[in-house]
N, C-alpha and C. Protein backbone atom coordinates (compact mmCIF):
# COMPACT_ATOMS: atom_id res chain seq x y z
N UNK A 1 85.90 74.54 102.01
CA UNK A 1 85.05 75.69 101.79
C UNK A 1 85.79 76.98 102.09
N UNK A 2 86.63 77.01 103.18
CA UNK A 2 87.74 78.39 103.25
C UNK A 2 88.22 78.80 101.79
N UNK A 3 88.30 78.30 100.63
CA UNK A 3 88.56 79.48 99.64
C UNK A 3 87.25 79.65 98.88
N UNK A 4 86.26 78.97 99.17
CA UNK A 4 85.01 79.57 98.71
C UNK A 4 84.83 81.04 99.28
N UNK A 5 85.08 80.35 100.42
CA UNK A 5 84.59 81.73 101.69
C UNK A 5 85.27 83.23 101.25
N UNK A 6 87.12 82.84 100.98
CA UNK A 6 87.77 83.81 100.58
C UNK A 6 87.29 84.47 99.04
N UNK A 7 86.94 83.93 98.33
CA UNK A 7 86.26 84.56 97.29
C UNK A 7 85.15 85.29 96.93
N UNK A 8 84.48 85.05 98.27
CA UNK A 8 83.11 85.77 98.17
C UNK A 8 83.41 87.00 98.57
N UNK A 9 84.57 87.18 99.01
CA UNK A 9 84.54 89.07 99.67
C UNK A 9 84.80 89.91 98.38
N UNK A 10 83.69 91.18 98.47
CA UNK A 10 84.04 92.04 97.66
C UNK A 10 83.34 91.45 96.48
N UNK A 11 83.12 90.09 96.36
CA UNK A 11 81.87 90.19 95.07
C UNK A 11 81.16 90.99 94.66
N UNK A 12 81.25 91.40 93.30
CA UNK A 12 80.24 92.18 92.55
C UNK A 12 79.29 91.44 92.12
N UNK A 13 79.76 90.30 91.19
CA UNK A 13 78.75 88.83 90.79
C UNK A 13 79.35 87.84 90.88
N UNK A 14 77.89 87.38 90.41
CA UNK A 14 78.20 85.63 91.08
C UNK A 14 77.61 84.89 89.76
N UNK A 15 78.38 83.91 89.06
CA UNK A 15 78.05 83.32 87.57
C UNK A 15 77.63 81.81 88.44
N UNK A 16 76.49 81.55 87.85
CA UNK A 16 76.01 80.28 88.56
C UNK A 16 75.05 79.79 87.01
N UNK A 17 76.04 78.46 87.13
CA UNK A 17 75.83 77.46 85.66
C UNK A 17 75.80 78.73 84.32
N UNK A 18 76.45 79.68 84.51
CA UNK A 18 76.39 80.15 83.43
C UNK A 18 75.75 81.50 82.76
N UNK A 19 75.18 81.98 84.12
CA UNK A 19 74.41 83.37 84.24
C UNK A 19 74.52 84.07 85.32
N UNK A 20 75.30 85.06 84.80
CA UNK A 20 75.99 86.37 85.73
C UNK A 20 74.47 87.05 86.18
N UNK A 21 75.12 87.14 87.82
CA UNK A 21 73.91 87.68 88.61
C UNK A 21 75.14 89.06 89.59
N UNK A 22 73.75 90.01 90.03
CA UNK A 22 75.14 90.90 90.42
C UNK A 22 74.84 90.76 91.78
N UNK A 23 75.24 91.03 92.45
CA UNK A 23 75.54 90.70 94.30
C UNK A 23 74.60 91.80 94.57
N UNK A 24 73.26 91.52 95.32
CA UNK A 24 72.75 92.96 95.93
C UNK A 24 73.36 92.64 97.75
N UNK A 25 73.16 91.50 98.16
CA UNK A 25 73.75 91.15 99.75
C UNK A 25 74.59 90.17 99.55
N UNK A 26 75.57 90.41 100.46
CA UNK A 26 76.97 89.14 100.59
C UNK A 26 76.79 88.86 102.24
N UNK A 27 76.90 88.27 102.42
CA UNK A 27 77.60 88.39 104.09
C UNK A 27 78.77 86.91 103.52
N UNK A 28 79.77 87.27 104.30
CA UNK A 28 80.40 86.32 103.90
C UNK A 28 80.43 85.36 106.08
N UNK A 29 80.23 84.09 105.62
CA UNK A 29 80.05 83.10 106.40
C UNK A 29 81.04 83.03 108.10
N UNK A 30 81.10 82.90 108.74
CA UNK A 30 81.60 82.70 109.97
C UNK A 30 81.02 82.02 110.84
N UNK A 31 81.75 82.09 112.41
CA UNK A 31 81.29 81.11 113.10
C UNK A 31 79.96 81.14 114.19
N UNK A 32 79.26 81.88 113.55
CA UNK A 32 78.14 82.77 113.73
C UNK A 32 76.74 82.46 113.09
N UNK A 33 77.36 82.09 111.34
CA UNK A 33 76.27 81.77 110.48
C UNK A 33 75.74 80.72 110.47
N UNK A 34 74.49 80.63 110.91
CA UNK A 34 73.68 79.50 110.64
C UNK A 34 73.13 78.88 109.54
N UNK A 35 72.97 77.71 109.45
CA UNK A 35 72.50 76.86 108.12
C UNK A 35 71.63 77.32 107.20
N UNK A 36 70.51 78.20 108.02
CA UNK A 36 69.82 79.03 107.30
C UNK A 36 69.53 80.30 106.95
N UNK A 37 70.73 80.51 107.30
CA UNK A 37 71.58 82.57 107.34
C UNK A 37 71.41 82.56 105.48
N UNK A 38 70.91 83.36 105.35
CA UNK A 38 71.16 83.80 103.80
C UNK A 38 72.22 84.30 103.96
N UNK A 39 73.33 84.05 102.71
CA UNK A 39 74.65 84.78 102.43
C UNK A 39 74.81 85.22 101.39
N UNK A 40 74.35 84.64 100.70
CA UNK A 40 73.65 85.56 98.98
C UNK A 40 72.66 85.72 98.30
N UNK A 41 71.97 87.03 98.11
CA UNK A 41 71.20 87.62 97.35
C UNK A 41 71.75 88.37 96.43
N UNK A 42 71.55 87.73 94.98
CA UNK A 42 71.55 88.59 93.34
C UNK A 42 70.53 88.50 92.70
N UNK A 43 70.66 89.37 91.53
CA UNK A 43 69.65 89.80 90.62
C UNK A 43 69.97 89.72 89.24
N UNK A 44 69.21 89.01 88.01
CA UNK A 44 69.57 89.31 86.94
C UNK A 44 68.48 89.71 86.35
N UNK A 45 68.04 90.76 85.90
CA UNK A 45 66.76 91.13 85.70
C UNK A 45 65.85 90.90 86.48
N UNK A 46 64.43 90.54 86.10
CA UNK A 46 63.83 89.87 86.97
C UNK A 46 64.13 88.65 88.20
N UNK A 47 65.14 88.15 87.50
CA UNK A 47 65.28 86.67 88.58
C UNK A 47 66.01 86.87 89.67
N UNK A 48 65.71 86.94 90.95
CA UNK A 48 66.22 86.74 91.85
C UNK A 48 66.43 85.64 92.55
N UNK A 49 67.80 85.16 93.07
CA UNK A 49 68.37 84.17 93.81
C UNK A 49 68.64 84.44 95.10
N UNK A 50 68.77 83.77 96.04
CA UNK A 50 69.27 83.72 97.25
C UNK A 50 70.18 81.93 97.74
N UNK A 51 70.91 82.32 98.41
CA UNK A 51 71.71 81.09 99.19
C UNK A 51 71.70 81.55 100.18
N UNK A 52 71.57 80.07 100.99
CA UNK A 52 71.90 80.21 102.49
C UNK A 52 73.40 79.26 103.12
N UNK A 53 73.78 79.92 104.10
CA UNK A 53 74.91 79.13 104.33
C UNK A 53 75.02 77.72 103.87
N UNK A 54 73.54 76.90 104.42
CA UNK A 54 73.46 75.09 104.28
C UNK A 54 73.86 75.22 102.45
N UNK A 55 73.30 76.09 101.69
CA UNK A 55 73.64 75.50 100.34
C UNK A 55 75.06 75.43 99.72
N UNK A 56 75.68 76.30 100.39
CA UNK A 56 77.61 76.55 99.83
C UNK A 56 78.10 75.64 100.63
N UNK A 57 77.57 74.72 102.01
CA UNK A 57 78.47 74.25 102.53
C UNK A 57 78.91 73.04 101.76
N UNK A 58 80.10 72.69 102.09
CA UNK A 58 80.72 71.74 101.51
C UNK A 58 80.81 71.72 100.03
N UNK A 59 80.96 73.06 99.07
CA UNK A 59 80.92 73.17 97.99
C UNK A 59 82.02 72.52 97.61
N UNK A 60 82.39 71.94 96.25
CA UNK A 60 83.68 71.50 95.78
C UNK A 60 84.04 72.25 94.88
N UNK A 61 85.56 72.66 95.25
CA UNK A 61 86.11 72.88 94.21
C UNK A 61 86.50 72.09 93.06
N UNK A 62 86.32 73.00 91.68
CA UNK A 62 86.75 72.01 90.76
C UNK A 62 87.57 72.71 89.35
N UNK A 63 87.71 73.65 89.89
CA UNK A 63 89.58 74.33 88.67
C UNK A 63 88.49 75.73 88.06
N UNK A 64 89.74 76.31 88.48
CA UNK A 64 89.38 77.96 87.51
C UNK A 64 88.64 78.66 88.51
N UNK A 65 88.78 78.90 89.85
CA UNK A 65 87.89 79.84 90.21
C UNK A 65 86.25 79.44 90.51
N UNK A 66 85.80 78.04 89.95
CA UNK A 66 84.89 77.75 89.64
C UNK A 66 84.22 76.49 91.21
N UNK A 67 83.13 76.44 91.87
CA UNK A 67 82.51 75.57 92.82
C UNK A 67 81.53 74.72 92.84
N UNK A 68 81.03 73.34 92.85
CA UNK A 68 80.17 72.96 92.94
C UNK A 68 79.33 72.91 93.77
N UNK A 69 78.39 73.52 94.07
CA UNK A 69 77.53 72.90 95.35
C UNK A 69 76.88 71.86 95.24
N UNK A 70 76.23 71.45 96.47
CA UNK A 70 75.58 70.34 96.69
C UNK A 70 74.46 69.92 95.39
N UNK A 71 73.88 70.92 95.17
CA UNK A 71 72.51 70.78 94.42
C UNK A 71 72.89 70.58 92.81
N UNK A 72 74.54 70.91 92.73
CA UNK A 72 75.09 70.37 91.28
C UNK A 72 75.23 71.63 90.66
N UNK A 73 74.70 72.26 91.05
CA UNK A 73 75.41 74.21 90.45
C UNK A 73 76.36 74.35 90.68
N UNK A 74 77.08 75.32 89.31
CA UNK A 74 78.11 75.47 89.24
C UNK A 74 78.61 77.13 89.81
N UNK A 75 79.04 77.66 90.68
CA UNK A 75 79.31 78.75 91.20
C UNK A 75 80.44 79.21 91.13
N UNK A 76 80.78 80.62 91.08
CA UNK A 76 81.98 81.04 90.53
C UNK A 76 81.76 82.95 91.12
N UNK A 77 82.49 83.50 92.12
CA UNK A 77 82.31 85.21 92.34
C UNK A 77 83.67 85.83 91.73
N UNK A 78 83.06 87.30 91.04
CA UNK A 78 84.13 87.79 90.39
C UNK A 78 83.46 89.25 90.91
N UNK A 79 84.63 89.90 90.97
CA UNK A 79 84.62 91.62 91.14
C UNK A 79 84.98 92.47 90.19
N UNK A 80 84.51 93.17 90.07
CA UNK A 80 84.66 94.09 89.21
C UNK A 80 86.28 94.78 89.24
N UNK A 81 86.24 94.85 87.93
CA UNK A 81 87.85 95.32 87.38
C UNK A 81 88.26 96.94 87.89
N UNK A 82 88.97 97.56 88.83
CA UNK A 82 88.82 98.90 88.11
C UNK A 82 90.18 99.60 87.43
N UNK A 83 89.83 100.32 86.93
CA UNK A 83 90.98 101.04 85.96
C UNK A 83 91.51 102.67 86.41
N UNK A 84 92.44 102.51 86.56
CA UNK A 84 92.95 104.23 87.33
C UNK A 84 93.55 104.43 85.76
């Protein structure tokens, strides 16, 4: 889960099975967070999501940037590009 963890910093969104949601809260996880610490809240229109630590734990990686969690979702955080 340490490069899950490393990927979540600085998230803008979070693509889960396939639908970009944008990050309104991150906390990213430590030895602090409890099982039922929310660590992500996004929004895609109407739909709002949340995770709590227990749901990313033990996510698998599985190629490209891309994570499985437990519940079989596919998770993936990307930041925004910027351009000077």
């Amino acid at each position: 889960m340490t490069n899950l963890i490393e990927t979540m910093h600085d998230a803008d969104f979070v693509v889960i099975d396939g639908a970009v949601f944008e990050t309104e809260y991150l906390r990213v996880p430590d030895e602090y967070t409890d099982a039922d610490d929310i660590v992500l809240e996004a929004k895609r229109g109407n739909t709002e999501i949340e995770l709590t630590r227990a749901d990313i734990d033990e996510a698998e990686y599985v190629g490209e940037g891309v994570y499985r969690l437990k519940c079989g979702a596919h998770l993936r955080f990307l930041a925004s590009a910027t351009v000077h």
